[in-house]
PDB file of N, CA and C in Angstrom:
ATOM      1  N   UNK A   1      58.549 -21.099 -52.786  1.00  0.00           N
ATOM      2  CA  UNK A   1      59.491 -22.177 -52.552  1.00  0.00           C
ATOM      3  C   UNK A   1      58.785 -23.246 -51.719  1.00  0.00           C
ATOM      4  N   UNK A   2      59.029 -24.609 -52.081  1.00  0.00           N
ATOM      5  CA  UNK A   2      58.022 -25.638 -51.644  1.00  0.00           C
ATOM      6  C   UNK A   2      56.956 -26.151 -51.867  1.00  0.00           C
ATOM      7  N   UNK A   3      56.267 -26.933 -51.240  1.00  0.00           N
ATOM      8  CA  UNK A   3      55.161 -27.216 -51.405  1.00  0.00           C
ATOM      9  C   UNK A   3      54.097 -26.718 -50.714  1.00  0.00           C
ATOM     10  N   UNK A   4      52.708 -27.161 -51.131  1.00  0.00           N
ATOM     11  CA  UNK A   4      51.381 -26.212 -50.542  1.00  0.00           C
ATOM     12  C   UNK A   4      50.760 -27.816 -51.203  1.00  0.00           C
ATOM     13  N   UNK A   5      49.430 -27.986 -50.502  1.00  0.00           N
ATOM     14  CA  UNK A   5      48.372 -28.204 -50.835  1.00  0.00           C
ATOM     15  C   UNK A   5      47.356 -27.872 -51.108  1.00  0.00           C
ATOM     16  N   UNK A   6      46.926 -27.525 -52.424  1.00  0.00           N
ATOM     17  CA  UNK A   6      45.748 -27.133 -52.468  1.00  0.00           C
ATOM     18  C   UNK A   6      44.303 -27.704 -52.791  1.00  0.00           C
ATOM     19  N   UNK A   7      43.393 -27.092 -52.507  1.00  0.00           N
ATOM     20  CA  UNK A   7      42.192 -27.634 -52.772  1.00  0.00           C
ATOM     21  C   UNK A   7      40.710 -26.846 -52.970  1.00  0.00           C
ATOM     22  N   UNK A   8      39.878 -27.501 -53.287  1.00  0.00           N
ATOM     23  CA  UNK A   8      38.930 -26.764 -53.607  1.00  0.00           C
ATOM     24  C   UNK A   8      37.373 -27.072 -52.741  1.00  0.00           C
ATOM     25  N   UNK A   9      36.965 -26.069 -51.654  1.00  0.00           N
ATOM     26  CA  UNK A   9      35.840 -25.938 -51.036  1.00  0.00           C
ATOM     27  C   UNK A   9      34.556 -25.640 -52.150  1.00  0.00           C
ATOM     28  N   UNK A  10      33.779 -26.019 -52.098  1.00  0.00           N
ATOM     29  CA  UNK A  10      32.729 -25.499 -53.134  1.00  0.00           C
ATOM     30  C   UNK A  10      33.097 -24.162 -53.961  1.00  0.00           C
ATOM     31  N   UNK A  11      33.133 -22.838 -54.315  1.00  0.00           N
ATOM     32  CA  UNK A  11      33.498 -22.150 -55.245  1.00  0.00           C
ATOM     33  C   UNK A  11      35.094 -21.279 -54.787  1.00  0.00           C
ATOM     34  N   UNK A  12      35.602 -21.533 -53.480  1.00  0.00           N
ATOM     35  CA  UNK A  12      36.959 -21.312 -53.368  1.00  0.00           C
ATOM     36  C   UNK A  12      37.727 -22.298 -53.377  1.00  0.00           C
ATOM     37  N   UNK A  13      38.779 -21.402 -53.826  1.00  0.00           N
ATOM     38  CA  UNK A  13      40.441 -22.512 -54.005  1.00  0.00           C
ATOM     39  C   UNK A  13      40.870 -21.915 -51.908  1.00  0.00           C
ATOM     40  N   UNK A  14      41.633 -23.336 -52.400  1.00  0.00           N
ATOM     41  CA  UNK A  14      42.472 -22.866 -50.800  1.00  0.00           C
ATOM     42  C   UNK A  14      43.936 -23.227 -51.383  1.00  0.00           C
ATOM     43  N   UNK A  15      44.796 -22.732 -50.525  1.00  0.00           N
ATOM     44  CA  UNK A  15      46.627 -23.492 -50.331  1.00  0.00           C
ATOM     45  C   UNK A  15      46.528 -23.339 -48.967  1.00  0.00           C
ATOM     46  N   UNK A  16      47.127 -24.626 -48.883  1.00  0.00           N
ATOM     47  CA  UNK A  16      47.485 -24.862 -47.361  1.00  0.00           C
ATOM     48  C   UNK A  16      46.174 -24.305 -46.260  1.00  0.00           C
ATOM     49  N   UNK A  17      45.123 -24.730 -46.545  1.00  0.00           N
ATOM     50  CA  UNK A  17      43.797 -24.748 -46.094  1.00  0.00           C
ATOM     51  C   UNK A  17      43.955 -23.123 -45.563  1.00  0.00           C
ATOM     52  N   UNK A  18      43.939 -22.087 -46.428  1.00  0.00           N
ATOM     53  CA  UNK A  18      43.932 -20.419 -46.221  1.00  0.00           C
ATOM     54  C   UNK A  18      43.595 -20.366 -47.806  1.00  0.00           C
ATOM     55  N   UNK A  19      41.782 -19.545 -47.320  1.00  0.00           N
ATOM     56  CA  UNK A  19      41.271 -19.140 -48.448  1.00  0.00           C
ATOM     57  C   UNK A  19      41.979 -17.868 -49.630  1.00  0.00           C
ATOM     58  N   UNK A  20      42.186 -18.721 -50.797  1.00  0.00           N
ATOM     59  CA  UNK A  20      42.725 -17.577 -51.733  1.00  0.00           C
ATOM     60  C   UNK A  20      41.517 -16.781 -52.131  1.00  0.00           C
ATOM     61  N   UNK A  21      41.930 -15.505 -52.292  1.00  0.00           N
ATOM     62  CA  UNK A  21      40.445 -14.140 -52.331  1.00  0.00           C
ATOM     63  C   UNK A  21      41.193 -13.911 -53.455  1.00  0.00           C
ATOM     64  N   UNK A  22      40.449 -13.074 -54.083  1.00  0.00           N
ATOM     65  CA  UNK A  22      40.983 -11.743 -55.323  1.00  0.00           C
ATOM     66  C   UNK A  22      40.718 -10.633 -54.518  1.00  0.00           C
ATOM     67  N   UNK A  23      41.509  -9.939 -55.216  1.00  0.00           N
ATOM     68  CA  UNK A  23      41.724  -8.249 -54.099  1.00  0.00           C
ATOM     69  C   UNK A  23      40.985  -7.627 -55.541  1.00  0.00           C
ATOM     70  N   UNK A  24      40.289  -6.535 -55.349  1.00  0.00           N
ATOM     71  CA  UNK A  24      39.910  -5.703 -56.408  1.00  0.00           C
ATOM     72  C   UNK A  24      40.488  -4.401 -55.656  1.00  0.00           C
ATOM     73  N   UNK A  25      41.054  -3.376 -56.114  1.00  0.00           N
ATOM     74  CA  UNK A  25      41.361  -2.375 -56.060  1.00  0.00           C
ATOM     75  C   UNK A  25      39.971  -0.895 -56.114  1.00  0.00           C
ATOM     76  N   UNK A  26      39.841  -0.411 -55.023  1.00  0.00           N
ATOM     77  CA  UNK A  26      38.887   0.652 -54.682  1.00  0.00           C
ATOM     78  C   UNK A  26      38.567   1.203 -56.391  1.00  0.00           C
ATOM     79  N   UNK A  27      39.180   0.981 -56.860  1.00  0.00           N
ATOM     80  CA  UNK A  27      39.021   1.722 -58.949  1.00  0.00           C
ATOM     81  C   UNK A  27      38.425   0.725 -59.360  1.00  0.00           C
ATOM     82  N   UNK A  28      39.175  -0.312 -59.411  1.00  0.00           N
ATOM     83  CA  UNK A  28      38.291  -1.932 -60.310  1.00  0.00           C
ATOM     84  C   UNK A  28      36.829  -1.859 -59.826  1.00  0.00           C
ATOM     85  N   UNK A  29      36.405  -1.538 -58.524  1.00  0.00           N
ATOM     86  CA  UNK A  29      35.441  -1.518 -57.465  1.00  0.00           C
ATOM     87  C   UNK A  29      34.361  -1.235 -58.337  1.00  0.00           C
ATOM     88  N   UNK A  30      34.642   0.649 -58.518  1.00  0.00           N
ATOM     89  CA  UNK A  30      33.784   1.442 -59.205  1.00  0.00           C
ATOM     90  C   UNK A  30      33.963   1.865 -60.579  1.00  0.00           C
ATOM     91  N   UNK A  31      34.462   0.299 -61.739  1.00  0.00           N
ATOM     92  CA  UNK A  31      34.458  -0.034 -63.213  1.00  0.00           C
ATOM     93  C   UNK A  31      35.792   1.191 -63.491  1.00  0.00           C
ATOM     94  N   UNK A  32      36.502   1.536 -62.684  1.00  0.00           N
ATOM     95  CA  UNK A  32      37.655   2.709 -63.336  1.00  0.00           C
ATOM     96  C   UNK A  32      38.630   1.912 -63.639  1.00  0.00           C
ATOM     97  N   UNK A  33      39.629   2.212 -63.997  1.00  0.00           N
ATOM     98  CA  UNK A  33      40.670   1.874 -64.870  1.00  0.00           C
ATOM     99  C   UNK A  33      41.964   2.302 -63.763  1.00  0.00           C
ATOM    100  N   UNK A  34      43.117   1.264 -63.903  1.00  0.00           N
ATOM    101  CA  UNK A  34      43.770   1.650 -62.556  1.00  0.00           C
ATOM    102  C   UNK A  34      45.077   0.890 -63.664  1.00  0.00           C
ATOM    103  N   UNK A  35      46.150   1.400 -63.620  1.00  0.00           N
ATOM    104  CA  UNK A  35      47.349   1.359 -64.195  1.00  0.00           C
ATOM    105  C   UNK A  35      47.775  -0.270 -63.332  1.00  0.00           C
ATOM    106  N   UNK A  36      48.825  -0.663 -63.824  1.00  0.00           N
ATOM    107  CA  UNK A  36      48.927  -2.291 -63.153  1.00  0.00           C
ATOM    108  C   UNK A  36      50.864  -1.469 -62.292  1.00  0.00           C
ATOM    109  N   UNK A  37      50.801  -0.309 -62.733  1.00  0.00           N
ATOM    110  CA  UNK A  37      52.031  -0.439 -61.453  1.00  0.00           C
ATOM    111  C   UNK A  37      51.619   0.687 -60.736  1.00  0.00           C
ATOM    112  N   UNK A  38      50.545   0.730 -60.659  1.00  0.00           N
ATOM    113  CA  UNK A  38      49.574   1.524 -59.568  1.00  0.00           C
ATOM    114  C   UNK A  38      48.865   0.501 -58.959  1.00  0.00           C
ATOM    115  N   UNK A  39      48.534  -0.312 -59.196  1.00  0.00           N
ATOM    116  CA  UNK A  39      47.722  -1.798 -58.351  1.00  0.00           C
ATOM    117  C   UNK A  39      49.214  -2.309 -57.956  1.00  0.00           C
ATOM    118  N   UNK A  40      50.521  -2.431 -58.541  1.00  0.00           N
ATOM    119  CA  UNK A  40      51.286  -2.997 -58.352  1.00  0.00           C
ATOM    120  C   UNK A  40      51.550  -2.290 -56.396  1.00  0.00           C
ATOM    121  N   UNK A  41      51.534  -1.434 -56.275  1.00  0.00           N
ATOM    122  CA  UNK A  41      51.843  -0.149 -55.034  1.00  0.00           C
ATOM    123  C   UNK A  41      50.814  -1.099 -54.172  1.00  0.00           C
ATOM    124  N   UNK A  42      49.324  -1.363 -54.663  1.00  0.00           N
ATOM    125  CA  UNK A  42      48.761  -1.302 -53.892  1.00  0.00           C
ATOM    126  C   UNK A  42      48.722  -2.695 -53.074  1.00  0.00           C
ATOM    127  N   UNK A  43      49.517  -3.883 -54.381  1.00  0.00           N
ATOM    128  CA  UNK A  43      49.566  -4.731 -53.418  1.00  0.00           C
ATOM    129  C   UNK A  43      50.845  -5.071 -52.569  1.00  0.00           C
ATOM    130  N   UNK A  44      51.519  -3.974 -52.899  1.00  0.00           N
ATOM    131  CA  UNK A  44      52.764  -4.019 -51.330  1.00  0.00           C
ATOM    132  C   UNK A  44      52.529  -4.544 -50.292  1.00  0.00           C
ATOM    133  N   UNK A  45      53.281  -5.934 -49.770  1.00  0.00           N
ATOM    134  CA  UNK A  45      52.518  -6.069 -48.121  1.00  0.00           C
ATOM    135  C   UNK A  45      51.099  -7.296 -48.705  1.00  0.00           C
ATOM    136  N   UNK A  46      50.996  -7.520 -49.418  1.00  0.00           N
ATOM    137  CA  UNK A  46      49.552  -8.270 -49.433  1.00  0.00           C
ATOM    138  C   UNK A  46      49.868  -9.629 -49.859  1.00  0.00           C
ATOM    139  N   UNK A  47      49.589 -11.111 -49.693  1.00  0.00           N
ATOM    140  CA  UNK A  47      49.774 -12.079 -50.514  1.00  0.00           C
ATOM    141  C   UNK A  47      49.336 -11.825 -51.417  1.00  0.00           C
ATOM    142  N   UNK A  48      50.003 -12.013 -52.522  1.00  0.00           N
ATOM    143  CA  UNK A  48      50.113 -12.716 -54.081  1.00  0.00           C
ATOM    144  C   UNK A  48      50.360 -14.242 -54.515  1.00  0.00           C
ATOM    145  N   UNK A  49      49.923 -14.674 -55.613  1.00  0.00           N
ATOM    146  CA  UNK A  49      50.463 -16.299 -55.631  1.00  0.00           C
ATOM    147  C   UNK A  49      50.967 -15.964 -56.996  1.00  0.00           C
ATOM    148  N   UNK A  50      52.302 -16.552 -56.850  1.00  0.00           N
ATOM    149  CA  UNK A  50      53.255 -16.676 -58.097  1.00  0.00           C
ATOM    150  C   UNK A  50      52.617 -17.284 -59.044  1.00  0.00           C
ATOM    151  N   UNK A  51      53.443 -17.136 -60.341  1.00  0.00           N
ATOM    152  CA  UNK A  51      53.221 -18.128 -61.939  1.00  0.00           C
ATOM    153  C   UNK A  51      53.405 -19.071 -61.476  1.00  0.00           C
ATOM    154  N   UNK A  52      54.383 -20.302 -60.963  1.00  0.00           N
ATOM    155  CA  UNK A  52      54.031 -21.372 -60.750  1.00  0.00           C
ATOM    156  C   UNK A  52      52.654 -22.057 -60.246  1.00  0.00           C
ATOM    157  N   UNK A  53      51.900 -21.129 -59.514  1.00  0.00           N
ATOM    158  CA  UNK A  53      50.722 -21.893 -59.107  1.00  0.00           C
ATOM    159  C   UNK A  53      49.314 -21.686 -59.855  1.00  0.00           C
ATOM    160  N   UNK A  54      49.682 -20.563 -61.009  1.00  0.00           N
ATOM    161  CA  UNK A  54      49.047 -20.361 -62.294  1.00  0.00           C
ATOM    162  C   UNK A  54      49.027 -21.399 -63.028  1.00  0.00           C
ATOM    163  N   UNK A  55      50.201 -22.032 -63.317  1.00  0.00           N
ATOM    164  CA  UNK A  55      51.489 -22.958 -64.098  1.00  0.00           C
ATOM    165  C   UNK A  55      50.164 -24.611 -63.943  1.00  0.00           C
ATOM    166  N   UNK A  56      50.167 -24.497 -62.310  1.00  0.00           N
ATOM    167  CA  UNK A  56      50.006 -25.548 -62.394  1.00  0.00           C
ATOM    168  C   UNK A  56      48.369 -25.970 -62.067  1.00  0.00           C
ATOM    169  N   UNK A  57      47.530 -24.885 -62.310  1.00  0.00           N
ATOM    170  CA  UNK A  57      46.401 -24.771 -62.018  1.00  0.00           C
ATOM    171  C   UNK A  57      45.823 -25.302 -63.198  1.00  0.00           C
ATOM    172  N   UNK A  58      46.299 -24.891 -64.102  1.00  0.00           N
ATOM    173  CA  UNK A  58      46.550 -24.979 -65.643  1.00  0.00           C
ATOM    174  C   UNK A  58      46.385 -25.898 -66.362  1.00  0.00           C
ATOM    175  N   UNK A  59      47.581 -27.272 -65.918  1.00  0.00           N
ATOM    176  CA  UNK A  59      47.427 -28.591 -65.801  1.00  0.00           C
ATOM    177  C   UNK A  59      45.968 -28.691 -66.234  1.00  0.00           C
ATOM    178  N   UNK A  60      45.805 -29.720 -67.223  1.00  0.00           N
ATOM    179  CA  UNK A  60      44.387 -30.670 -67.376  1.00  0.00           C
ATOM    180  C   UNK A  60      43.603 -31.194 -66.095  1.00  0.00           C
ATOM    181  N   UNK A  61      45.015 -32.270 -65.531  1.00  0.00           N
ATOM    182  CA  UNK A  61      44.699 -32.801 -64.244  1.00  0.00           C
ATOM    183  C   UNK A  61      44.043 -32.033 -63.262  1.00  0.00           C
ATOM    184  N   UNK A  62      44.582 -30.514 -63.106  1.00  0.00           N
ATOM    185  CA  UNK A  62      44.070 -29.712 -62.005  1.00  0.00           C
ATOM    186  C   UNK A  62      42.987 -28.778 -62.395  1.00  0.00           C
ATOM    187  N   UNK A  63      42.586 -28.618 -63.570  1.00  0.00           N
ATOM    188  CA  UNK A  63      41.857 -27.161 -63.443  1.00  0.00           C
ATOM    189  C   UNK A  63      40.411 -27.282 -63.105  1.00  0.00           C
ATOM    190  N   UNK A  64      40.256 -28.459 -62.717  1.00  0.00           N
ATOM    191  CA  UNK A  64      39.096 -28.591 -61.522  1.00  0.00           C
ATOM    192  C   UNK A  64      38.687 -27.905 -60.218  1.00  0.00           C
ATOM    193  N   UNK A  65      40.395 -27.301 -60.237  1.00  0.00           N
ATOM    194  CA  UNK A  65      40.051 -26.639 -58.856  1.00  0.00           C
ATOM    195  C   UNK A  65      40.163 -25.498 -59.090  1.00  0.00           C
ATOM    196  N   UNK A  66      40.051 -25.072 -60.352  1.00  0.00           N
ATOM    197  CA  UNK A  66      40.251 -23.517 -60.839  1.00  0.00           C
ATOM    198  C   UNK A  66      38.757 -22.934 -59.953  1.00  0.00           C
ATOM    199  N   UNK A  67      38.080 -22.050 -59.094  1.00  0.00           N
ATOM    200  CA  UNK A  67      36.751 -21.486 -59.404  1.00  0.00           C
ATOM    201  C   UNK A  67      35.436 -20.718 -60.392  1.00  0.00           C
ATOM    202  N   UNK A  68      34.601 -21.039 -60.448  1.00  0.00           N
ATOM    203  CA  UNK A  68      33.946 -21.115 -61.322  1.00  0.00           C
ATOM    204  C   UNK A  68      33.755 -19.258 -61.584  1.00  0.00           C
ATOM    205  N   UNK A  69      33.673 -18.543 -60.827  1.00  0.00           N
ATOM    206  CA  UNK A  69      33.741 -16.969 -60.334  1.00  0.00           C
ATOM    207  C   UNK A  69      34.766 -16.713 -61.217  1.00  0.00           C
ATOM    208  N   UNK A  70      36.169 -17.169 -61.112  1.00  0.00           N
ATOM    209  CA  UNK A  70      37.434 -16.609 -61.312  1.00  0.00           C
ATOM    210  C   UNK A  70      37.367 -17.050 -63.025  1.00  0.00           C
ATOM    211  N   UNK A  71      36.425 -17.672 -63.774  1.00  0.00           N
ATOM    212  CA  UNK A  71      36.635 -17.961 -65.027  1.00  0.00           C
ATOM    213  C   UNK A  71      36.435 -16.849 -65.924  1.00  0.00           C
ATOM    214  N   UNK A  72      35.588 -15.648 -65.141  1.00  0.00           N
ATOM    215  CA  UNK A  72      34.483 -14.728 -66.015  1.00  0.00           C
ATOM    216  C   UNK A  72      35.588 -13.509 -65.654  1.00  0.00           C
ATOM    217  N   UNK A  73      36.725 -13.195 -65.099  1.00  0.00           N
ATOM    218  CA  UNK A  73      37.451 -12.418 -64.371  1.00  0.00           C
ATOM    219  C   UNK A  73      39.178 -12.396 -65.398  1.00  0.00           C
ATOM    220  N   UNK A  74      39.880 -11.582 -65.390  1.00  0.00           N
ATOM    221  CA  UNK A  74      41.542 -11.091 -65.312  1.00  0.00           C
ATOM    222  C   UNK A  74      41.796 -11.329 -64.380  1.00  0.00           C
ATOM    223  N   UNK A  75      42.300 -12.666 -64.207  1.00  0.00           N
ATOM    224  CA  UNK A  75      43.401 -12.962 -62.497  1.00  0.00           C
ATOM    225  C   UNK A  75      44.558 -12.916 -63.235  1.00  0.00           C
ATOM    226  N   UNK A  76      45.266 -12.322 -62.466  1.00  0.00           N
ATOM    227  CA  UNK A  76      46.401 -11.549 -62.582  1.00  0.00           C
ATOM    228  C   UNK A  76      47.209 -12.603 -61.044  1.00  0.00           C
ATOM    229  N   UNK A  77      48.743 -13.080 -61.515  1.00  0.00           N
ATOM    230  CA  UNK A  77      49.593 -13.894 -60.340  1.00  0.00           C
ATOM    231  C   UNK A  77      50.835 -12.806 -60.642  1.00  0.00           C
ATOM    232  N   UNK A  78      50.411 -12.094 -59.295  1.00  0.00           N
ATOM    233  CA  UNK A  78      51.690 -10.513 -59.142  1.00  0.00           C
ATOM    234  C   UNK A  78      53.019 -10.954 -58.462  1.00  0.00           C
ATOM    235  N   UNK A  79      53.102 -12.742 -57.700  1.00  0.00           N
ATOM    236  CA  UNK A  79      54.104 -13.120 -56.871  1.00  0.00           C
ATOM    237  C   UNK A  79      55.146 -13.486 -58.201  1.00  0.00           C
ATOM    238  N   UNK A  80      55.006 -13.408 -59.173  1.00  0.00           N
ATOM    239  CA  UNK A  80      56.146 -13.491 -60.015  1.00  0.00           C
ATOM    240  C   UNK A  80      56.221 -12.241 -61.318  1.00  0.00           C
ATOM    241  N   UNK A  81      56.861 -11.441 -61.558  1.00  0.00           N
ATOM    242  CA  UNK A  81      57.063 -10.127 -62.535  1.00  0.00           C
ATOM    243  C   UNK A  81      58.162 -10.669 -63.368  1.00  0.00           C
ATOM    244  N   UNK A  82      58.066 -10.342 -64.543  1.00  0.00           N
ATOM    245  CA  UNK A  82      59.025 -10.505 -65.738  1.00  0.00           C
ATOM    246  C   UNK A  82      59.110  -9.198 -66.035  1.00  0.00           C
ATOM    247  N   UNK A  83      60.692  -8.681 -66.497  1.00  0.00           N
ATOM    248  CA  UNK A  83      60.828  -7.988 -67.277  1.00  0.00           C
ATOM    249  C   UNK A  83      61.217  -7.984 -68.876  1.00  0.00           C
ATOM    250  N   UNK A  84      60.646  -7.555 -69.622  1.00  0.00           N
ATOM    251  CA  UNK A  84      61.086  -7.710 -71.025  1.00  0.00           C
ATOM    252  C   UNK A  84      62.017  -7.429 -71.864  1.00  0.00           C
ATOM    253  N   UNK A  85      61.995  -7.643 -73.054  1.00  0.00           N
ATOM    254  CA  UNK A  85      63.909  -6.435 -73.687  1.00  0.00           C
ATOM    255  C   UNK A  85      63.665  -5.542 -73.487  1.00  0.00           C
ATOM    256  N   UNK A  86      62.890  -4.456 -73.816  1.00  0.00           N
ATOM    257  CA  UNK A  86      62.955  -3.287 -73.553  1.00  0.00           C
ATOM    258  C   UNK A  86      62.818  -2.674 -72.236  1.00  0.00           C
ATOM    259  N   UNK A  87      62.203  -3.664 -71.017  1.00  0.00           N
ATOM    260  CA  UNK A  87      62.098  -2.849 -70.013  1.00  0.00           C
ATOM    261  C   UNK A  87      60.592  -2.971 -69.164  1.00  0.00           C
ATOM    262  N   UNK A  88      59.668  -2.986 -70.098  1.00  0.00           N
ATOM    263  CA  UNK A  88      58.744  -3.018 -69.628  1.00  0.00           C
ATOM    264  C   UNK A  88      58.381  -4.460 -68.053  1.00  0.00           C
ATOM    265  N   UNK A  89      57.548  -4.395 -67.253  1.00  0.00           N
ATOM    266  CA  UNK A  89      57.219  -5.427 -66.220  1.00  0.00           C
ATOM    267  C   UNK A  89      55.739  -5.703 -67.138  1.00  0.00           C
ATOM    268  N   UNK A  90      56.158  -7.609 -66.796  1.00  0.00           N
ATOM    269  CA  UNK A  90      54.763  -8.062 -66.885  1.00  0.00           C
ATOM    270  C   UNK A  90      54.065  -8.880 -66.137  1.00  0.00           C
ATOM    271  N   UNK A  91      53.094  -9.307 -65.661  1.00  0.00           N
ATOM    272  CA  UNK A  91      52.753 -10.480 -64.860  1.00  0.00           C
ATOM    273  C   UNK A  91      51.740 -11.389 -65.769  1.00  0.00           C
ATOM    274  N   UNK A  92      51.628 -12.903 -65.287  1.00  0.00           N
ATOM    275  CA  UNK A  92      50.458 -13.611 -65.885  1.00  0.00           C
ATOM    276  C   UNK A  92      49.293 -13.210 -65.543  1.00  0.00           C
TER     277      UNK A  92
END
């Protein structure tokens, strides 16, 4: 809810000048395979950045500030979950 500014330091993004990281999970670490509502547990308690700031990263205008690291990667935005007809959870 609101606004943020974001921006881009040489190969990190920031919001609101607080470096956004990727979390890898102790499994992703060592190439294992880790269920996404088993990473989901693990990021209890941790910032996430919603689909909107996926949404708008996205933008033509913005994806300058996408990082160059995060292009070769599955970023996953866990601050917003959909559920589907049947049930299943998904994230972008």
């Amino acid at each position: 809810m609101g606004k943020v500014k974001v921006s881009r330091r040489g190969e990190d993004l920031y919001l609101d000048n607080r470096k956004v990281g990727l979390y890898f999970s102790d499994y992703q670490k060592n190439r294992q395979i880790i269920l996404g509502r088993e990473l989901r547990e693990e990021l209890k308690g941790k910032p996430v950045l919603n689909a909107n700031v996926l949404d708008w990263l996205l933008k033509e205008e913005n994806q300058y500030l996408i990082p160059e690291g995060w292009k070769t990667k599955l970023v996953f935005f866990w601050g917003t979950i959909y559920e589907d007809a049947v049930g299943y959870l998904r994230v972008c």
